[in-house]
N, C-alpha and C. Protein backbone atom coordinates (compact mmCIF):
# COMPACT_ATOMS: atom_id res chain seq x y z
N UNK A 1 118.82 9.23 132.11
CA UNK A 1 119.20 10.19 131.07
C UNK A 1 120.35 9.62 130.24
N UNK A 2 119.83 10.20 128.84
CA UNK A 2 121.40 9.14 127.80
C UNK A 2 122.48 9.72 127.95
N UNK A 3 122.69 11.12 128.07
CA UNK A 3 123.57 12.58 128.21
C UNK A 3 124.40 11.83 128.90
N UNK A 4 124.44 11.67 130.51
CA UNK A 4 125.81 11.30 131.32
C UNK A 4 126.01 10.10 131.04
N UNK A 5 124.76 9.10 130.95
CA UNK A 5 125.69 7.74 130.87
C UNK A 5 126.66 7.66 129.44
N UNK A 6 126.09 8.37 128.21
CA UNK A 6 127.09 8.29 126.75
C UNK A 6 128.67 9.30 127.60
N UNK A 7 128.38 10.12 128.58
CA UNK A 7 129.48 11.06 128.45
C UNK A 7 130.44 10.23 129.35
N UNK A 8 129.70 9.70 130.15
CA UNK A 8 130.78 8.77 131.19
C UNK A 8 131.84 7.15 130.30
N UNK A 9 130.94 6.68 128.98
CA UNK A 9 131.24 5.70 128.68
C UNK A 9 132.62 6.58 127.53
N UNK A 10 132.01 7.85 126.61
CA UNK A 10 133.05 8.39 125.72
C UNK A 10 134.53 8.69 126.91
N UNK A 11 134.52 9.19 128.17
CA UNK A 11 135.56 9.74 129.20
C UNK A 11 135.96 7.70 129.44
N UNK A 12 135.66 6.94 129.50
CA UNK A 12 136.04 5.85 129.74
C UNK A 12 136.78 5.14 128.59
N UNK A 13 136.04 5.52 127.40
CA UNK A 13 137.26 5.08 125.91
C UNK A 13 137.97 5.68 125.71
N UNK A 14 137.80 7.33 126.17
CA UNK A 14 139.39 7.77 126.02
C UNK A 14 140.31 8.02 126.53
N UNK A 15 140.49 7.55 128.03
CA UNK A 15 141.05 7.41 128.62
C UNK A 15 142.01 6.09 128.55
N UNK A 16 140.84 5.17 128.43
CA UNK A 16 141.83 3.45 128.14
C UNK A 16 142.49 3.71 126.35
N UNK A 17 141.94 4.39 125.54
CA UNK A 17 142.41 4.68 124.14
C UNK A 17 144.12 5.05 124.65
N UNK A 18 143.64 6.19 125.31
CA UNK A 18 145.03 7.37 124.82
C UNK A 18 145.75 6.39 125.86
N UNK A 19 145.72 5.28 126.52
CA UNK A 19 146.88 4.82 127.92
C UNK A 19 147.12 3.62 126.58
N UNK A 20 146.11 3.19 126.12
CA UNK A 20 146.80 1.98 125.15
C UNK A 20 147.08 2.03 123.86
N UNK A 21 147.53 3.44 123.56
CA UNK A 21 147.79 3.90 122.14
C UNK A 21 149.40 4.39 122.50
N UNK A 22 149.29 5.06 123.74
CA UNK A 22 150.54 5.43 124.27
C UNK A 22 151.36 4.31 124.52
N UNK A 23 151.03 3.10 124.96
CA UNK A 23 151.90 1.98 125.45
C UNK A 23 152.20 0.97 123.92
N UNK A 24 151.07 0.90 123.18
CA UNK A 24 151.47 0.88 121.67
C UNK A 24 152.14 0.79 120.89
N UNK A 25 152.30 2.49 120.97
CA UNK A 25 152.93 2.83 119.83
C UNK A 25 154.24 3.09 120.42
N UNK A 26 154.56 2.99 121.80
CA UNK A 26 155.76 3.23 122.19
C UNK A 26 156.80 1.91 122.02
N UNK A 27 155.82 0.74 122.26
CA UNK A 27 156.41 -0.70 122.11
C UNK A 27 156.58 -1.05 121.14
N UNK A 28 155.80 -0.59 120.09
CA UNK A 28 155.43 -0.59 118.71
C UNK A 28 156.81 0.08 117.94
N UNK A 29 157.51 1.16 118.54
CA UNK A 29 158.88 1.44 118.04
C UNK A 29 160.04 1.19 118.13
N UNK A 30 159.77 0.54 119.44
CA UNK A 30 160.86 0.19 120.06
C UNK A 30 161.33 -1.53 119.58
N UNK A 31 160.17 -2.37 119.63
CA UNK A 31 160.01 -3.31 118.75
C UNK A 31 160.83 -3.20 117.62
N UNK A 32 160.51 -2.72 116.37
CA UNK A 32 160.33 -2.20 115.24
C UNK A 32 161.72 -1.42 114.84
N UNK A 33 162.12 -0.78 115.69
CA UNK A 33 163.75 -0.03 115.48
C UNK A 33 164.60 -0.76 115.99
N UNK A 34 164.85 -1.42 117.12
CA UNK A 34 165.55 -2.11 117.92
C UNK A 34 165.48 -3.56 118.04
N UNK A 35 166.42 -4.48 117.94
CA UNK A 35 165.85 -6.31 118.22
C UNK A 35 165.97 -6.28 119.44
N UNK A 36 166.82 -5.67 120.72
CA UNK A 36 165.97 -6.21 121.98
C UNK A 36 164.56 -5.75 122.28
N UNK A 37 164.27 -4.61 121.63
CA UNK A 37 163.23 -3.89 121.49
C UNK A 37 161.81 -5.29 121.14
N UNK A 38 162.19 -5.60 120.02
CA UNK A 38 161.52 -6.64 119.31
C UNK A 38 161.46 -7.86 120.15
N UNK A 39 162.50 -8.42 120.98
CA UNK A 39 162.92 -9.60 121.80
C UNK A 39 162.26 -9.05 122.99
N UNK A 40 161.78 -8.24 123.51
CA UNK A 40 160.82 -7.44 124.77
C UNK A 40 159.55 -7.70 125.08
N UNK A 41 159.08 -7.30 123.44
CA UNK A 41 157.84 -7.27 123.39
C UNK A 41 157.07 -8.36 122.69
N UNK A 42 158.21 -8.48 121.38
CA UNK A 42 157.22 -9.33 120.45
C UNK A 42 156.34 -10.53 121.13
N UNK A 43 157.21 -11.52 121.87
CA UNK A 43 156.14 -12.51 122.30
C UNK A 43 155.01 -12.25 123.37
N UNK A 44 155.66 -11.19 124.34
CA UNK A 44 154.22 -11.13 124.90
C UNK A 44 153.29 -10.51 124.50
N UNK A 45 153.44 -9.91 123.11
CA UNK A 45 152.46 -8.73 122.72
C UNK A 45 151.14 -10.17 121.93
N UNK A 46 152.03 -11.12 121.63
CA UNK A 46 151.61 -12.07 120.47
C UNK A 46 150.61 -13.11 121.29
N UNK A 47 151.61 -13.36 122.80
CA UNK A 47 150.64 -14.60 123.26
C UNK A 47 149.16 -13.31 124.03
N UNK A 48 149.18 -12.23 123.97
CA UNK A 48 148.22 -11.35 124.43
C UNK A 48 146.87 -11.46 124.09
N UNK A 49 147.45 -11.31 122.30
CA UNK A 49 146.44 -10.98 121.08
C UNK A 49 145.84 -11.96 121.11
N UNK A 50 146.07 -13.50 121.32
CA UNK A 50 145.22 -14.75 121.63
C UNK A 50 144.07 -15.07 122.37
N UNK A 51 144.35 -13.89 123.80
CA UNK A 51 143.41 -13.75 124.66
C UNK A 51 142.30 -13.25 124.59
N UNK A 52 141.18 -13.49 124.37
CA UNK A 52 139.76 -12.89 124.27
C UNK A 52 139.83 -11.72 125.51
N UNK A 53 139.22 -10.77 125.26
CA UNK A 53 139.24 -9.15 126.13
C UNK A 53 138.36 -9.98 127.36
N UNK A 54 137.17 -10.59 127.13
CA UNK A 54 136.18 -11.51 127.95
C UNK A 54 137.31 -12.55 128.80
N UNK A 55 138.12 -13.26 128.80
CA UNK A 55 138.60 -13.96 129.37
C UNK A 55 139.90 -13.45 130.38
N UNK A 56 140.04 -12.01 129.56
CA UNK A 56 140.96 -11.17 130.42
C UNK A 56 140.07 -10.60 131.68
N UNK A 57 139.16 -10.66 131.66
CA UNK A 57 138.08 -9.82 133.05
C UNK A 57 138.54 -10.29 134.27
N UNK A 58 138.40 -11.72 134.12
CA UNK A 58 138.22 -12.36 135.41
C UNK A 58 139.58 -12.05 136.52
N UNK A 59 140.34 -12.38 135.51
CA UNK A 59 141.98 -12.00 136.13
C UNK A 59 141.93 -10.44 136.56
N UNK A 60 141.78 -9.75 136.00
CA UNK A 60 141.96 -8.47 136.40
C UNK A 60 140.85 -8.01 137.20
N UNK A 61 139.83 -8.37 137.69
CA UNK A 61 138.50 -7.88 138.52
C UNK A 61 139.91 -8.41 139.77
N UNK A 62 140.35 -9.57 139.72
CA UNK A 62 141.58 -9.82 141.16
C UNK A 62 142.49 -9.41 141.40
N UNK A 63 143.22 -8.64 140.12
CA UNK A 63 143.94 -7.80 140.67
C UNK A 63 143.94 -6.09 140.68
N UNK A 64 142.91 -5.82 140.35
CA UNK A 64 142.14 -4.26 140.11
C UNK A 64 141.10 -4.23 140.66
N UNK A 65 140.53 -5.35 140.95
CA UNK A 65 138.78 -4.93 141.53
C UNK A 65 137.98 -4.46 140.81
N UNK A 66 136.89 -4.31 141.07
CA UNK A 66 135.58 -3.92 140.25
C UNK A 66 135.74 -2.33 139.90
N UNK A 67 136.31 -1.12 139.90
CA UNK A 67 136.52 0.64 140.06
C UNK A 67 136.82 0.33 138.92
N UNK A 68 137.20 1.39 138.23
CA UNK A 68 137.13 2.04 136.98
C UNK A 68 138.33 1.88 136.42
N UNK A 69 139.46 2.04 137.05
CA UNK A 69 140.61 1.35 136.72
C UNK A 69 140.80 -0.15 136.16
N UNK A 70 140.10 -1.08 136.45
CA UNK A 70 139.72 -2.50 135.59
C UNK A 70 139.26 -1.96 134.20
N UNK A 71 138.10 -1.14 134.30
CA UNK A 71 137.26 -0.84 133.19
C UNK A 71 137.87 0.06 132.29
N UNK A 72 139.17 0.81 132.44
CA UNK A 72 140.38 1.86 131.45
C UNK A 72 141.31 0.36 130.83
N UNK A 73 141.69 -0.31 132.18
CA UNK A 73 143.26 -0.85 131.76
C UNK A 73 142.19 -2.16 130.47
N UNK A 74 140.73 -2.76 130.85
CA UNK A 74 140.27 -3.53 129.76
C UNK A 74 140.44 -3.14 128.48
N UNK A 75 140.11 -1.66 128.48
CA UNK A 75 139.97 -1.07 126.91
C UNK A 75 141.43 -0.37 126.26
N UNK A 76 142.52 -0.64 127.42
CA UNK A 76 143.76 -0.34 127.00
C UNK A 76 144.13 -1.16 126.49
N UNK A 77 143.57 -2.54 126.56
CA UNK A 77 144.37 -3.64 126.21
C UNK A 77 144.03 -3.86 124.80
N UNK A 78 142.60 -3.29 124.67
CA UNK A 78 142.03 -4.01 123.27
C UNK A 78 142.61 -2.99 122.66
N UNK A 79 142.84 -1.43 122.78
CA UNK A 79 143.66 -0.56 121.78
C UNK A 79 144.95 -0.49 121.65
N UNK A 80 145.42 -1.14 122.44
CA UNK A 80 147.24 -1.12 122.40
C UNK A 80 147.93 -2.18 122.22
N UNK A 81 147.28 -3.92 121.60
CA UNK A 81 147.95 -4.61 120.90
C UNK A 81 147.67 -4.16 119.59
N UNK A 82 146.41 -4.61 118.57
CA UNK A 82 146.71 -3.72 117.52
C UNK A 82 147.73 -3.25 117.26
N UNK A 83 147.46 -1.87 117.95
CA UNK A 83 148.69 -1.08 117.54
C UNK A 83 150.15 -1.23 117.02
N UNK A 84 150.56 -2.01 118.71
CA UNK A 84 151.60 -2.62 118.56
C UNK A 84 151.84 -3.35 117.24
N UNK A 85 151.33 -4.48 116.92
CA UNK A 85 151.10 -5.38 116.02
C UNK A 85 151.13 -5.12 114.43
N UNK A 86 150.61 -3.49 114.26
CA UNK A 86 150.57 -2.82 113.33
C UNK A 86 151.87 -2.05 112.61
N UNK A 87 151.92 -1.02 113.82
CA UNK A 87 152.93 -0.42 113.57
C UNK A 87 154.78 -1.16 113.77
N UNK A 88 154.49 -2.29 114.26
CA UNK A 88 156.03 -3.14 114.39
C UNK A 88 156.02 -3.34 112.79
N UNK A 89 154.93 -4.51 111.98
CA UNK A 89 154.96 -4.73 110.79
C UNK A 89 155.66 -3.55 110.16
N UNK A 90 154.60 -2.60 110.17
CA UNK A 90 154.70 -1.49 109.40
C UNK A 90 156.17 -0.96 109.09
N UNK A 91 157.08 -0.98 110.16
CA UNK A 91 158.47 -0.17 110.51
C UNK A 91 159.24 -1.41 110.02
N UNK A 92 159.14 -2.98 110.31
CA UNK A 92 159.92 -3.94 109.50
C UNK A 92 159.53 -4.09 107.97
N UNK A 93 158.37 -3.79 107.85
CA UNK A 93 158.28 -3.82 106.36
C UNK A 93 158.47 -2.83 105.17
N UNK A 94 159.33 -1.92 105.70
CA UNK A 94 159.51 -0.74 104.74
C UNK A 94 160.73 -1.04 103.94
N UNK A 95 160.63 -0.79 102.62
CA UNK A 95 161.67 -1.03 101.81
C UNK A 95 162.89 -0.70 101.66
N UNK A 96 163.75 -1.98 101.86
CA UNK A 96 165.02 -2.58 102.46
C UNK A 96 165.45 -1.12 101.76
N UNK A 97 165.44 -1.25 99.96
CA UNK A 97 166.38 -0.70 99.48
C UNK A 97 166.06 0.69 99.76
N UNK A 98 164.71 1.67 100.11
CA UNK A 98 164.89 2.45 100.51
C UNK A 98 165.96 3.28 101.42
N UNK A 99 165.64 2.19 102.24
CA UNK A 99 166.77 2.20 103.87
C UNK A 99 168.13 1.97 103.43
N UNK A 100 168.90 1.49 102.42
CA UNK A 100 170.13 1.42 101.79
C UNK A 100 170.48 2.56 100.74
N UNK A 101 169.31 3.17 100.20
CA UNK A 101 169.90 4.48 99.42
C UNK A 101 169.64 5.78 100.40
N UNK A 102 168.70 5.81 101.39
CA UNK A 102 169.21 6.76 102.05
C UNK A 102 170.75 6.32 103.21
N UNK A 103 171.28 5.77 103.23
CA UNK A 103 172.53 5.55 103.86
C UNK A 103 173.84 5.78 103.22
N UNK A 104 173.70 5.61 102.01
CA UNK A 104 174.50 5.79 100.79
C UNK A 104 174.87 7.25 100.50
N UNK A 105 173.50 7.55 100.78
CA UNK A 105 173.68 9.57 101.17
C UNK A 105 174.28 9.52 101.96
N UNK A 106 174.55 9.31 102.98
CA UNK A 106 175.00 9.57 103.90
C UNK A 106 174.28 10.02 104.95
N UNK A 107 173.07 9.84 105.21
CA UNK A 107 171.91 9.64 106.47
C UNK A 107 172.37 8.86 107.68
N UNK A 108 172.24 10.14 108.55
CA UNK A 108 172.20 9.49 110.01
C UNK A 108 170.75 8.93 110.05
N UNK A 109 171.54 8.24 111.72
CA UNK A 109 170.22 7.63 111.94
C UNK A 109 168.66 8.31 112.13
N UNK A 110 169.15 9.35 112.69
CA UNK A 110 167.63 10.23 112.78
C UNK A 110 167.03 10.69 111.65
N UNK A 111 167.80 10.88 110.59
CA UNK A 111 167.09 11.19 109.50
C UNK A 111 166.78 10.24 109.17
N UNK A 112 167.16 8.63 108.73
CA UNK A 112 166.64 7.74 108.73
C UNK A 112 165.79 7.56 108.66
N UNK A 113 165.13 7.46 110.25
CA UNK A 113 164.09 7.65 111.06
C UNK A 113 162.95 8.64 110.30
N UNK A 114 162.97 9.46 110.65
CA UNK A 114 162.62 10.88 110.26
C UNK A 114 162.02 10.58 108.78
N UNK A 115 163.19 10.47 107.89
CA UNK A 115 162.83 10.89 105.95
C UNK A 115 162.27 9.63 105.99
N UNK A 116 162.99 8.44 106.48
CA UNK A 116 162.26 6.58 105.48
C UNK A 116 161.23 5.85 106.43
N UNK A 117 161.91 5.54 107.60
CA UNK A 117 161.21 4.81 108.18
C UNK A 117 159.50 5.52 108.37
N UNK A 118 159.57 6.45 108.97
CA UNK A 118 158.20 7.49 109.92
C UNK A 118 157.36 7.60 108.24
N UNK A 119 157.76 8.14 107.02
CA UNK A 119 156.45 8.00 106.02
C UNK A 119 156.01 6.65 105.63
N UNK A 120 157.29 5.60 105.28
CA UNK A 120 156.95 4.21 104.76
C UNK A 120 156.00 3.58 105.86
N UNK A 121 156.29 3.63 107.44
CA UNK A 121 155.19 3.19 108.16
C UNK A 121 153.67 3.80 108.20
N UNK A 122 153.39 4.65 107.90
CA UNK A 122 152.37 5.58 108.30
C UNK A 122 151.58 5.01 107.75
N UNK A 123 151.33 4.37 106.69
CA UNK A 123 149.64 3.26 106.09
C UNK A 123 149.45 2.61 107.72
N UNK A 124 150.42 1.71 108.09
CA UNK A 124 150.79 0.77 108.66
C UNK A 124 150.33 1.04 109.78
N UNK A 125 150.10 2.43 110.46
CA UNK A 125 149.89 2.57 111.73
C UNK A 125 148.88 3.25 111.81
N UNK A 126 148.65 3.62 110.62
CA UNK A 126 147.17 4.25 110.57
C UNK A 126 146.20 3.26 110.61
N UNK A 127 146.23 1.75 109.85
CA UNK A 127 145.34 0.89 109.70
C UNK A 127 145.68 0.02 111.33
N UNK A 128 146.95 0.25 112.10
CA UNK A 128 146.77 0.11 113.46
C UNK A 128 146.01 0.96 114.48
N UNK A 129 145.61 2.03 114.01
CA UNK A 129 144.59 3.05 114.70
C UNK A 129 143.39 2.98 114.20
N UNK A 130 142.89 2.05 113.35
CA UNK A 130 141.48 1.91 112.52
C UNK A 130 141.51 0.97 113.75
N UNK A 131 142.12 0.10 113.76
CA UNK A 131 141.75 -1.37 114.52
C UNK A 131 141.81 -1.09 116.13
N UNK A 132 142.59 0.23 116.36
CA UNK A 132 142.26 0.45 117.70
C UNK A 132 141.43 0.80 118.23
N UNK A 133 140.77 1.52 117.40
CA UNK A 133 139.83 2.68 117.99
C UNK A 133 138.40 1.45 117.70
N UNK A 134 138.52 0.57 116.51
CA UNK A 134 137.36 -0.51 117.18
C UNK A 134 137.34 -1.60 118.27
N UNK A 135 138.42 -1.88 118.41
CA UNK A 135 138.73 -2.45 120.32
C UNK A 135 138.88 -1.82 120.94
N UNK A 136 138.56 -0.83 120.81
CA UNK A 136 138.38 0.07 122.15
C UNK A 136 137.14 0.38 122.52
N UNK A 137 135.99 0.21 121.11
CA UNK A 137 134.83 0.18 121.47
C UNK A 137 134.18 -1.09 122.17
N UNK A 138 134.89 -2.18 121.24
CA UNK A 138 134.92 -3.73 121.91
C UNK A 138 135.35 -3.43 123.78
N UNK A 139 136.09 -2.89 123.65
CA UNK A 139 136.47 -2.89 125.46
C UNK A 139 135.76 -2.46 126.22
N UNK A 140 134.92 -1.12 125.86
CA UNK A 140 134.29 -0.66 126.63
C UNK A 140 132.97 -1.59 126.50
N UNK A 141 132.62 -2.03 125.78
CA UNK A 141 131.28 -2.98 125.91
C UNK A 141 131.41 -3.86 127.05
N UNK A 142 132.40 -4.69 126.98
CA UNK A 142 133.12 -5.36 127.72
C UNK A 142 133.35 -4.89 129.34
N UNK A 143 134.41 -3.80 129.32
CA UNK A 143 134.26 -3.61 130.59
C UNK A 143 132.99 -3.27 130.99
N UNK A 144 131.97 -2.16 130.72
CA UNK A 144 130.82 -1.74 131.36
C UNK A 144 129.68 -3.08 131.46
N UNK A 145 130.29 -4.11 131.45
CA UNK A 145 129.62 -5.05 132.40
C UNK A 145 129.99 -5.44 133.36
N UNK A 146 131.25 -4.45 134.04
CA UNK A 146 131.67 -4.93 134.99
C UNK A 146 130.89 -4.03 136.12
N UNK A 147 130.59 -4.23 137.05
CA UNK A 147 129.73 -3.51 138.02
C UNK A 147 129.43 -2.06 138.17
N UNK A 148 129.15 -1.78 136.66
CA UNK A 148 128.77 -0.32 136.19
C UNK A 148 127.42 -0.14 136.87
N UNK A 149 127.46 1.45 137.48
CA UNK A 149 126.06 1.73 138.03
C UNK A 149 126.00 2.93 136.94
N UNK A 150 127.03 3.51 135.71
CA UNK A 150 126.61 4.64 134.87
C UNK A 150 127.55 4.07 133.17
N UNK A 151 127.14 4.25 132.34
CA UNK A 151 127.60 4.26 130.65
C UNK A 151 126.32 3.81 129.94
N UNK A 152 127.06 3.60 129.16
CA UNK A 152 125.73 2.86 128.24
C UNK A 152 126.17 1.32 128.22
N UNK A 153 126.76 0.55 129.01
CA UNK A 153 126.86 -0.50 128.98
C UNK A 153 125.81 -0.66 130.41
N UNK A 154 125.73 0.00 131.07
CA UNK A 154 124.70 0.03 132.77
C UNK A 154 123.27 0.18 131.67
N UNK A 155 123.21 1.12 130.68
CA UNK A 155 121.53 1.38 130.64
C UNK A 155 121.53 -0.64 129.61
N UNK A 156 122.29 -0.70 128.88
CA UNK A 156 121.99 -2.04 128.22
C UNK A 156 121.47 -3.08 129.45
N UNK A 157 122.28 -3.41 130.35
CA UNK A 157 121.98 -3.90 131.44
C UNK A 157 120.68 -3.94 131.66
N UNK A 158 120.52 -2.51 132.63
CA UNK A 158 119.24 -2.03 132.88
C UNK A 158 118.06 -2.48 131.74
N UNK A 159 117.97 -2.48 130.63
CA UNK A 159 116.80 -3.02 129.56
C UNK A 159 116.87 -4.60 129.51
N UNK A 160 118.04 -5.04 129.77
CA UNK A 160 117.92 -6.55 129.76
C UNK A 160 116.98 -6.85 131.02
N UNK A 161 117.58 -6.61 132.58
CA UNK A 161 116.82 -6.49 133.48
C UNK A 161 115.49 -6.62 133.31
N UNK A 162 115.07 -5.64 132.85
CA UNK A 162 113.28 -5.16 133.14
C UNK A 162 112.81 -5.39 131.72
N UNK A 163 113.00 -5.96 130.82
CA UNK A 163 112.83 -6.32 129.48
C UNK A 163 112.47 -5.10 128.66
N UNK A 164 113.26 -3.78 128.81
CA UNK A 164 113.26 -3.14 128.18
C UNK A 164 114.45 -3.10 126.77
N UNK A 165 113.59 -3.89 125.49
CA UNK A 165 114.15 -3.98 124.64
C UNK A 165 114.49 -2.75 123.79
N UNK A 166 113.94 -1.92 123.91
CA UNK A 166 113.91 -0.26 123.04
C UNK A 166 115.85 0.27 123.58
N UNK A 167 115.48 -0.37 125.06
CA UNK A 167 116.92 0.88 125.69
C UNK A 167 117.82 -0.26 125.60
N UNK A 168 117.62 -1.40 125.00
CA UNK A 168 119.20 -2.44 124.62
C UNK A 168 119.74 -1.55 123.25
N UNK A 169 118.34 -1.88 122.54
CA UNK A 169 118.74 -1.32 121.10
C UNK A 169 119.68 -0.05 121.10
N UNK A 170 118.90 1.25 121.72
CA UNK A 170 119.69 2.53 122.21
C UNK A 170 121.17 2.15 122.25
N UNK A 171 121.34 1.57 122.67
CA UNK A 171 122.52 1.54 123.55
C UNK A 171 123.55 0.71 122.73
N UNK A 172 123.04 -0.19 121.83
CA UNK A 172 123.63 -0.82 120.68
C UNK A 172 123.82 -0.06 119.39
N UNK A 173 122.53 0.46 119.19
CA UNK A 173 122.88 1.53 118.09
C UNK A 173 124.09 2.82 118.38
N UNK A 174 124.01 2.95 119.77
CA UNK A 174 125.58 4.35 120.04
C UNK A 174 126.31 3.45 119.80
N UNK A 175 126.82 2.35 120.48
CA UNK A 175 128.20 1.60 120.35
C UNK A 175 128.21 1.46 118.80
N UNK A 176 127.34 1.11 117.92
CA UNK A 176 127.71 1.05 116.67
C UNK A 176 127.70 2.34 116.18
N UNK A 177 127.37 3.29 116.46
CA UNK A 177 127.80 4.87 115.79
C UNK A 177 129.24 5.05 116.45
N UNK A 178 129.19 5.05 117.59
CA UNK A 178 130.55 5.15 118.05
C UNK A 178 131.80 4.23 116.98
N UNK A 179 131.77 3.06 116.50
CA UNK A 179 132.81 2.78 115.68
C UNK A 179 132.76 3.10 114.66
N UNK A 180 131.44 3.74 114.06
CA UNK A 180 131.49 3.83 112.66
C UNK A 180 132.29 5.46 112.36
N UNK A 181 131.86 6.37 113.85
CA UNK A 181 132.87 7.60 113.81
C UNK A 181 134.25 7.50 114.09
N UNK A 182 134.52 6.39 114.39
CA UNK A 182 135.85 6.21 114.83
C UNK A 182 136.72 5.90 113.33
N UNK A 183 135.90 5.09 112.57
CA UNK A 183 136.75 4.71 111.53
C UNK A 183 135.96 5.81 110.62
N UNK A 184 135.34 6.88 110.42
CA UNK A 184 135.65 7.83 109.64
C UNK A 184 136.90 8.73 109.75
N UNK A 185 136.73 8.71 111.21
CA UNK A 185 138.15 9.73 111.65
C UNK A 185 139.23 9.43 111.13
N UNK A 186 139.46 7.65 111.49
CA UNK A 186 140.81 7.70 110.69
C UNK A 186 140.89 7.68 109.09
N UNK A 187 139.41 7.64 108.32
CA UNK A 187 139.55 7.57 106.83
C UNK A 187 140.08 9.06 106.30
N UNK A 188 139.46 10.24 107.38
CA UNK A 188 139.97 11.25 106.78
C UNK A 188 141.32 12.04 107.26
N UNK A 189 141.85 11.02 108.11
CA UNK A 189 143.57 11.21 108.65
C UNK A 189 144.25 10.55 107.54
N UNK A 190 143.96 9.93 106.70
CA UNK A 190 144.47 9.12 105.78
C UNK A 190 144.27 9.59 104.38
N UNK A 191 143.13 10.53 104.66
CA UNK A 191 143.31 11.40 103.23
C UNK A 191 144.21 12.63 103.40
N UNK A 192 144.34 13.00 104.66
CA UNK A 192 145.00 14.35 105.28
C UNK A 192 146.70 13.69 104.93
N UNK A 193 147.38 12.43 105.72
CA UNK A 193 148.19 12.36 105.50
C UNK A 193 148.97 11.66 104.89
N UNK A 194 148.42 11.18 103.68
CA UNK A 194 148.74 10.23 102.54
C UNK A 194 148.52 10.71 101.36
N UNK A 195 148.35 11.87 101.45
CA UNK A 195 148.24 12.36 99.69
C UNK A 195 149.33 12.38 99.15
N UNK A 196 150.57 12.12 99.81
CA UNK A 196 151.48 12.06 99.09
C UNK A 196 151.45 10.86 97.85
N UNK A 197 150.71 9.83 98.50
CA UNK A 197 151.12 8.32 98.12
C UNK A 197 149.72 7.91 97.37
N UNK A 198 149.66 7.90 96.21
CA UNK A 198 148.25 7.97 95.41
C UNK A 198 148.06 5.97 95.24
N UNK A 199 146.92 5.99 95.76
CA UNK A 199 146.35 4.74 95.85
C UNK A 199 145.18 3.92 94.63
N UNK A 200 144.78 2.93 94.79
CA UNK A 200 143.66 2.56 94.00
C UNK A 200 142.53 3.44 94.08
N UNK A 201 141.50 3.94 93.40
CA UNK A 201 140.39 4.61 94.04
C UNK A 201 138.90 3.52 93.13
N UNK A 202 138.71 2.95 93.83
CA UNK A 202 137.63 2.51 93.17
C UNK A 202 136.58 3.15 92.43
N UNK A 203 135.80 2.04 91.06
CA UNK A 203 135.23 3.05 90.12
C UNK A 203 133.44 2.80 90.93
């Protein structure tokens, strides 16, 4: 049946989503506001992103084992550099002189925070949540070849097996609906929270 294996693989992306969006965007600020913050993370976030999600398996099947926990922390990994990566830019690249005329007011740091930094990043971390939410689909492909007996990475399996080409396709066509809803979601978080900031609109 497609019902549990799609419901077991969606409970498996969002679980590794929300653990590597949380670790993210938390490193991702801390980075980004702070230089030990930045001196913490930046290089290992960097020599990470080098690593193919596929070459990360092997290591972690040895120290996680084959359970489901390998198959969350895989798809944490592919959603929570991004992020990181995104939203650090995003928070160093906001305009200097912004950050010098609100100080001039006389802005604490939380407002800072708050009025300059948190809107000037928000492209920045939104287009880090476009890119998460498609490594996260990348992850779960990935992990559910790890000794899955249920997702839709087990029924792909299963059709390779017995040369059932119809139930690869199935199972390729969700993973590709699955990202293509993922990056609508964030197109219309970006119309929700960027109207402030009027963009190109193509003719």
């Amino acid at each position: 049946m497609l019902g549990p294996d799609l419901a077991i693989s969606l409970q498996r992306a969002g679980l590794g989503l929300a653990l590597g969006l949380t670790v993210g965007i938390t490193a991702g600020v801390l980075g980004g506001l702070l230089r030990s913050g930045e001196y913490l993370f930046n290089g290992l976030v960097q020599v990470v992103n080098t690593i193919p999600l596929l070459a990360l398996l092997p290591l972690m099947i040895v120290w996680f084992g084959i359970d489901e926990l390998t198959k969350v922390l895989l798809i944490s990994f592919g959603a929570g550099v991004p992020m990181y990566l995104n939203l650090f830019a995003a928070i160093r690249g906001v305009d200097q002189r912004l950050i010098e005329m609100a100080r001039t007011t006389g802005a604490g740091r939380l407002r800072l925070v708050t009025r300059v930094l948190v809107p000037g990043a928000l492209p920045g971390f939104l287009v880090g949540l476009r890119f998460s939410l498609a490594y996260s689909v990348l992850g779960l492909v990935a992990a559910e070849t790890v000794n899955a007996d249920q997702g839709l990475g087990f029924l792909i399996t299963q059709g390779q097996t017995y040369l059932q080409t119809d139930q690869v396709f199935v199972g390729l066509a969700i993973y590709s609906i699955l990202g293509l809803v993922a990056d609508q979601f964030v197109r219309a978080l970006e119309r929700v929270l960027l109207r402030w900031r009027p963009g190109y609109e193509a003719a």
